[in-house]
Protein backbone atom coordinates (compact mmCIF):
# COMPACT_ATOMS: atom_id res chain seq x y z
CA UNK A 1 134.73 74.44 259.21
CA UNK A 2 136.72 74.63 262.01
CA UNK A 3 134.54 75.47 265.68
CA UNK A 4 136.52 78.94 265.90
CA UNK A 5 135.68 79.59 262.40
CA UNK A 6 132.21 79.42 263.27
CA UNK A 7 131.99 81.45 265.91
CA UNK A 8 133.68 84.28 263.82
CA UNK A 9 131.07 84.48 261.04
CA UNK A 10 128.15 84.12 263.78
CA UNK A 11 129.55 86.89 265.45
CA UNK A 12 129.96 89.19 262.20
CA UNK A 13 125.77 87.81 261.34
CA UNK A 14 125.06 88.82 264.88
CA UNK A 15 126.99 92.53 264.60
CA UNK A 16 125.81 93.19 261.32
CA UNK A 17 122.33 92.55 262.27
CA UNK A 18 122.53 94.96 265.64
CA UNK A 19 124.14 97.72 263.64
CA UNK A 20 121.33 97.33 261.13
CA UNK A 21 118.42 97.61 264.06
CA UNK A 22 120.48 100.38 265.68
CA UNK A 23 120.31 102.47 262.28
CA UNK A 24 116.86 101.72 261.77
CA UNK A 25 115.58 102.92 264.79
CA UNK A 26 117.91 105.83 264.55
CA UNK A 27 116.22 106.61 261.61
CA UNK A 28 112.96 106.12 263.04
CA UNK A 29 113.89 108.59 266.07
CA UNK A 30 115.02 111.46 264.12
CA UNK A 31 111.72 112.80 262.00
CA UNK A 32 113.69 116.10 261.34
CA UNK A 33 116.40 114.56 259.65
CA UNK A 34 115.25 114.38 255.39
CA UNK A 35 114.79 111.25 254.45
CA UNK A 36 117.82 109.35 252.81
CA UNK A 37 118.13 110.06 248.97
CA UNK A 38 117.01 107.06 246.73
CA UNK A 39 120.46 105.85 246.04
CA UNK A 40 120.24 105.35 242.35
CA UNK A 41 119.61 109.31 242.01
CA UNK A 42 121.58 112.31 242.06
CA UNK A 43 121.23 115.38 243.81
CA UNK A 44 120.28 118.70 241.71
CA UNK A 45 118.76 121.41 243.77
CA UNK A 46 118.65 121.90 247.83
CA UNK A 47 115.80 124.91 248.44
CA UNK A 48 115.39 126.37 251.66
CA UNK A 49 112.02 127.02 252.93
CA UNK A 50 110.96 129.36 255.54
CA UNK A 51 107.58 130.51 254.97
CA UNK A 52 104.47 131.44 257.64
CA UNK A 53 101.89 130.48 254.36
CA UNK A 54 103.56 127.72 252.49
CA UNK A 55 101.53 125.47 250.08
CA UNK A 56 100.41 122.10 251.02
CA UNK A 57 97.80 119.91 249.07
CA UNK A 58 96.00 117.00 250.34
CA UNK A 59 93.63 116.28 247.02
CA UNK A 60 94.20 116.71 243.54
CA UNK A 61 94.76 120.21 241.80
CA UNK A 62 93.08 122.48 239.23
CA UNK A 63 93.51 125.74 238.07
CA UNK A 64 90.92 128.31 237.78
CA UNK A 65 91.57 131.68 235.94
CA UNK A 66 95.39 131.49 237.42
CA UNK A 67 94.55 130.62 240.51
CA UNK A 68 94.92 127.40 242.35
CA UNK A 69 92.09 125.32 243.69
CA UNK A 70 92.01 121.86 245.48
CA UNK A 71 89.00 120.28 247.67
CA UNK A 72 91.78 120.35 250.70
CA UNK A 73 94.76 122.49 250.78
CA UNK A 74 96.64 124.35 253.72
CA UNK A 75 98.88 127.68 253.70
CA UNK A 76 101.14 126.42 256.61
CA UNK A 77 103.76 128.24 259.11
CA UNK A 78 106.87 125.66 258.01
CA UNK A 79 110.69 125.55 258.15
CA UNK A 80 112.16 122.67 256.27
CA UNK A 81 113.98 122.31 252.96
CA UNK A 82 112.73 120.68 249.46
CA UNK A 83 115.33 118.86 247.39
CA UNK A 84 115.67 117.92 244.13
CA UNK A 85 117.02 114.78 242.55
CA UNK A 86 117.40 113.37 239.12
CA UNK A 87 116.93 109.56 238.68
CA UNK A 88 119.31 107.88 237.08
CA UNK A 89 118.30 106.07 233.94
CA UNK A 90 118.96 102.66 234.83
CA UNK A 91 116.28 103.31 237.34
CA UNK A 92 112.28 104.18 237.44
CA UNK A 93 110.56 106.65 239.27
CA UNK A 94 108.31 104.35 241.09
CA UNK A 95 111.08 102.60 242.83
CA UNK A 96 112.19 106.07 244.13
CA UNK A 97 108.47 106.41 245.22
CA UNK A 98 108.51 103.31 247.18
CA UNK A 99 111.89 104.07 248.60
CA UNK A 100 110.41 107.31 249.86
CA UNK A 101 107.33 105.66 251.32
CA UNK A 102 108.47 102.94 253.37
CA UNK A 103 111.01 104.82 254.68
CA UNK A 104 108.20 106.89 256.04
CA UNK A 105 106.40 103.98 257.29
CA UNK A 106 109.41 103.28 258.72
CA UNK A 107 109.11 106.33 260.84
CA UNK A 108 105.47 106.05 261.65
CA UNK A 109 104.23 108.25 259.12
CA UNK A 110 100.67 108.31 258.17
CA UNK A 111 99.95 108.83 254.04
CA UNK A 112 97.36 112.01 253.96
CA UNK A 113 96.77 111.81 250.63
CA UNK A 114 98.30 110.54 247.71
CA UNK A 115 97.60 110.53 243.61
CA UNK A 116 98.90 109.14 240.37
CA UNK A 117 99.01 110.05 236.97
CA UNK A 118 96.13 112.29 235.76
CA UNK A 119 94.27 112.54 238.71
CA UNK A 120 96.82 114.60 240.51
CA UNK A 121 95.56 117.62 237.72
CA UNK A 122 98.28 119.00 235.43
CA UNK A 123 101.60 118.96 236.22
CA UNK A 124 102.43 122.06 234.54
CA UNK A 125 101.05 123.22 238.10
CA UNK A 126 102.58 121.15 240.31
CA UNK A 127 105.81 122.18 238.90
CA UNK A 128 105.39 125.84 238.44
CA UNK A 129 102.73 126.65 241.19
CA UNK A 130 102.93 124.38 243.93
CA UNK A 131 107.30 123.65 243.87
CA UNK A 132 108.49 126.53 242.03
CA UNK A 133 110.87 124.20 239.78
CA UNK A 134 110.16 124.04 236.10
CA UNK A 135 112.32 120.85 235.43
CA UNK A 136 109.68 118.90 236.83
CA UNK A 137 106.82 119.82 233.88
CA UNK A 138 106.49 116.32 232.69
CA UNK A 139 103.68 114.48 231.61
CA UNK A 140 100.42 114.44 233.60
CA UNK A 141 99.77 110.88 232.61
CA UNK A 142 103.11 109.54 234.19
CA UNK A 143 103.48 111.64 237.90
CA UNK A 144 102.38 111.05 241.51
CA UNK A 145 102.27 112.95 244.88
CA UNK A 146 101.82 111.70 248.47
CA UNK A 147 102.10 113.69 251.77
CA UNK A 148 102.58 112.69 254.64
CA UNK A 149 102.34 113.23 258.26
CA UNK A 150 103.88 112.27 261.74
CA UNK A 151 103.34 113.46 265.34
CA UNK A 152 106.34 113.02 267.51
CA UNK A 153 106.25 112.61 270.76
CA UNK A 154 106.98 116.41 271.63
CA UNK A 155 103.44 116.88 269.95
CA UNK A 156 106.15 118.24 266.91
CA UNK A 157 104.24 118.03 263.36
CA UNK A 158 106.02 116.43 260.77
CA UNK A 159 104.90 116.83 256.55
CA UNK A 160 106.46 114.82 253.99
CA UNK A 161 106.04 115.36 249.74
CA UNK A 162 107.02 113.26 247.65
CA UNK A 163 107.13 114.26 243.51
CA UNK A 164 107.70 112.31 241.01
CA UNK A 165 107.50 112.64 237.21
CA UNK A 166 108.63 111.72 234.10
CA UNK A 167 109.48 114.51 231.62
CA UNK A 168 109.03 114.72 227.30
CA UNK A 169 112.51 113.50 227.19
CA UNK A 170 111.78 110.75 229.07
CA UNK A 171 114.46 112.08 232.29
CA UNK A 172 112.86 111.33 235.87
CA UNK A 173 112.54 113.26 238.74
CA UNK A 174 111.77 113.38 242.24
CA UNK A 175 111.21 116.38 244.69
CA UNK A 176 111.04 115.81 248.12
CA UNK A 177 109.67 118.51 250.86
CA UNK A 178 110.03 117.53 254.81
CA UNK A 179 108.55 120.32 256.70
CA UNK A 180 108.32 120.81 260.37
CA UNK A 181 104.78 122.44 261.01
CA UNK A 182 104.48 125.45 263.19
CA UNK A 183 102.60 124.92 266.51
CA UNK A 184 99.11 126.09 266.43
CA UNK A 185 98.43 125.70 262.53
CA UNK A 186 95.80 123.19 261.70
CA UNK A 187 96.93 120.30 258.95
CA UNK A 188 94.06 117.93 257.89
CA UNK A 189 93.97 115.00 258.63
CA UNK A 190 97.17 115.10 261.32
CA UNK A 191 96.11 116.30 264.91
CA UNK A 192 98.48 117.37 267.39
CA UNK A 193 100.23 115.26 270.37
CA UNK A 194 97.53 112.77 271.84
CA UNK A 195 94.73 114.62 270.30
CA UNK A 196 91.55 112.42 270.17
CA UNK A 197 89.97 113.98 266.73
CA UNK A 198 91.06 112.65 263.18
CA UNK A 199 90.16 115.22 260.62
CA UNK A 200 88.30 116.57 258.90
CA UNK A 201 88.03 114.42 255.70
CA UNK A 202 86.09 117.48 253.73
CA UNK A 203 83.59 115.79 251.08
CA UNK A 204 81.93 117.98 248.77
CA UNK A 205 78.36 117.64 248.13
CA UNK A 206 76.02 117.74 245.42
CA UNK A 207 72.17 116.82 244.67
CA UNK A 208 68.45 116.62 245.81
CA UNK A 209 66.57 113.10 246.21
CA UNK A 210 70.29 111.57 245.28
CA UNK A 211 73.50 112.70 246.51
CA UNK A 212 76.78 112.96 244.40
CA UNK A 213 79.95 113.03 246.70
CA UNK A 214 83.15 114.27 245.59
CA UNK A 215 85.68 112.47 247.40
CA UNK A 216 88.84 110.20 246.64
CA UNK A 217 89.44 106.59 247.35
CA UNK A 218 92.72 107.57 249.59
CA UNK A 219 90.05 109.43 251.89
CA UNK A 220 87.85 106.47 251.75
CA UNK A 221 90.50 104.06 252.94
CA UNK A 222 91.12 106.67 255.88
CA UNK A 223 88.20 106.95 257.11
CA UNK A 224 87.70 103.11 257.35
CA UNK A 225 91.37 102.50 258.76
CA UNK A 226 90.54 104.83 261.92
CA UNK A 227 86.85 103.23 261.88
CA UNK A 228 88.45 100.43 263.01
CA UNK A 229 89.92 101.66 265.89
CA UNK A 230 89.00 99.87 269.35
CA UNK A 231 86.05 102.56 270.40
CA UNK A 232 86.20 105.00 267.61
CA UNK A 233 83.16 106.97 266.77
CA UNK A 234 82.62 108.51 263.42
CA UNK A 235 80.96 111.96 263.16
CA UNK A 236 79.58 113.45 260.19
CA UNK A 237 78.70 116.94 260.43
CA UNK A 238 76.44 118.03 257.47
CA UNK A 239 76.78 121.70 255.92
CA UNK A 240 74.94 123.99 253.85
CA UNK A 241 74.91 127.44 251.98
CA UNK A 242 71.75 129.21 252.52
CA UNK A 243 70.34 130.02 248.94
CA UNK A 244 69.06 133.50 248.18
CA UNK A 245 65.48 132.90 249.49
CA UNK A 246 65.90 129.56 251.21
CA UNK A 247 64.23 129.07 254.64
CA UNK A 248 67.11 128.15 257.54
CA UNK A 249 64.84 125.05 258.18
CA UNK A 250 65.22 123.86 254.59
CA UNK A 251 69.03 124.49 254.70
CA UNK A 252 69.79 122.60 257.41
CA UNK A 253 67.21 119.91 256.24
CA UNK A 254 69.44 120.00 252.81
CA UNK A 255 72.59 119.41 255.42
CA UNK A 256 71.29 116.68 257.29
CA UNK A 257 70.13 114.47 254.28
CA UNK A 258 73.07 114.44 252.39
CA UNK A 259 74.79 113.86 255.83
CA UNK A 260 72.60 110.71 256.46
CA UNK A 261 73.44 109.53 252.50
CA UNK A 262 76.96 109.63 253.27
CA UNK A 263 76.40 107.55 256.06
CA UNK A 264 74.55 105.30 254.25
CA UNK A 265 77.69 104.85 251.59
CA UNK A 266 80.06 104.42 255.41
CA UNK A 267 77.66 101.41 255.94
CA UNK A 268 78.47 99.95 252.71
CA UNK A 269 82.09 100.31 253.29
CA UNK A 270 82.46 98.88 256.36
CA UNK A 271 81.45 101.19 258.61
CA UNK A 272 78.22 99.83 261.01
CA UNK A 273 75.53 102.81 261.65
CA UNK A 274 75.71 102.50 265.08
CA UNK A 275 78.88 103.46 265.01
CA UNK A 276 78.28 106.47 263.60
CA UNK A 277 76.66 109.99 264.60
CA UNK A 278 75.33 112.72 262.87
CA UNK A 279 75.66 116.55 263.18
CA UNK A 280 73.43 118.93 261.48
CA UNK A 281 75.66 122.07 260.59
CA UNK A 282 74.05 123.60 257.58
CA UNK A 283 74.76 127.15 257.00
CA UNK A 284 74.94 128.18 260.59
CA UNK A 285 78.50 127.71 261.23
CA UNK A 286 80.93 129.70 259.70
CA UNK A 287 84.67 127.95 258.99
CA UNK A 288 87.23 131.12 257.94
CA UNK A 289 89.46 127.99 255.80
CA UNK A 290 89.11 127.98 252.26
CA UNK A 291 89.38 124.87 251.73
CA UNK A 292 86.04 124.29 253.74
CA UNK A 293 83.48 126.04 252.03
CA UNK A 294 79.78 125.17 250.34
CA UNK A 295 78.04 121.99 250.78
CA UNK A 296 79.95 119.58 252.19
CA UNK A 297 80.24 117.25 254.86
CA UNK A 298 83.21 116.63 257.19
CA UNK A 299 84.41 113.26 258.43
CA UNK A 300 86.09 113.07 262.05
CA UNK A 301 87.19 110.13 263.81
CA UNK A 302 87.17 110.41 267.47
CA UNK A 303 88.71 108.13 269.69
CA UNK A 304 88.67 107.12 273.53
């Protein structure tokens, strides 16, 4: 191969290369743009959404007499659009998953919460409830969810969904949300533009001399991710509902000794007790959210 010859494919490595950085980081820079389509799918359905109370879940789903309930959801000012695609059959729904997600980590995004299968609750809800699109009632055993977050540099909030399931016919399908977050509106887990405080991770409490906690592996991972953290301090701040006769004392005993269990489990996960600190709650602060009621304990990580 001739010296010219050489020079001409180095130079077509070299500009194929910088065009390929130049998109990426494009990409990267523009967190309102949707993310690209999973090639090997086609486009069905392109829904608005304007809403100042739109649905957003970061833990699994149930339904209760008609009504919706999850550990940790938000009703969020957002303007975005949701879209839906059909995957082709030559492909699977997981690859479109993992399409979606690195391109997020591509971006920065951080995963809030994410579920598979029947853990995510039935998907008769996620499709009717929570998206509004029928086509996506599949099976429960064979769907996931993740969500999402990013924090631009403007302090702009960024939420990402990702759907996917597989229907009785066997036909795949993905629904994607990407949401810009009104200013002021509180998302958990995602804090606004150089805020110090991760959280709160709300875990559900239950028991006596032991402690049950209701809480998912996802959050788990979370909390020991920002743990590590060069000066991070973990606060757990222990709540309580003040039974019908129940002395305020004995509350906020109840709130501090499931708060010092959970601790205990941190330890075992990675997470050293002196890097830890505990606030006693119980039933004397009130929190308006819904999704942080009863016993519980919340989970903050607070950095320099």
């Amino acid at each position: 191969m001739s010296d010219t010859l050489s020079k001409y494919f180095v130079f077509r490595l070299l500009v194929a290369v910088i065009l390929s950085t130049v998109a990426g980081a494009a990409s990267a820079e523009l967190p309102e743009a949707m993310p690209q389509a999973f090639a090997q799918s086609t486009l069905e359905a392109t829904v608005p959404i304007e809403s100042s109370g739109h649905l957003v879940l970061f833990s699994p789903v149930r339904e209760v007499n008609n009504e919706i309930r999850s550990e940790s959801l938000a009703r969020l000012p957002v303007s975005g659009e949701g879209r839906l695609y059909q995957i082709s059959r030559d492909a699977s729904r997981r690859e479109a998953r993992e399409h979606y997600l690195g391109l997020l980590q591509e971006r920065g995004a951080s995963v809030l919460f994410e579920c598979s299968g029947i853990r995510c609750g039935r998907s008769n809800v996620w499709a009717n409830q929570i998206f509004s699109q029928s086509v996506l009632y599949g099976r429960d055993a064979t769907q996931d969810y993740l969500v999402a977050g990013l924090v631009t540099e403007d302090g702009s909030r960024w939420l990402t969904s990702v759907y996917t399931v597989t229907r009785g016919n066997l036909r795949e399908y993905v629904w994607v949300e990407h949401l810009k977050v009104s200013a002021g509106a509180t998302v958990p887990g995602l804090g606004a533009e150089n805020d110090r405080v991760s959280g709160p991770v709300v875990v559900p409490w239950q028991g006596g001399v032991t402690y049950r906690f209701d809480w998912q592996a996802t959050d788990r991972r979370k909390i020991s991710e920002l743990a590590r953290t060069d000066g991070a301090r973990v606060v757990l701040v222990g709540y309580s509902v003040l039974a019908g006769d129940e002395l305020l004392s004995d509350a906020m005993a109840r709130a501090r000794k499931a708060a010092e269990s959970l601790s205990e489990v941190l330890v075992k996960t990675g997470v050293p007790r002196q890097q830890q600190e505990i606030v006693v709650a119980g039933p004397a602060v009130v929190v308006p959210d819904p999704a942080r009621q009863g016993d519980r304990v919340e989970i903050m990580v607070i950095t320099r």
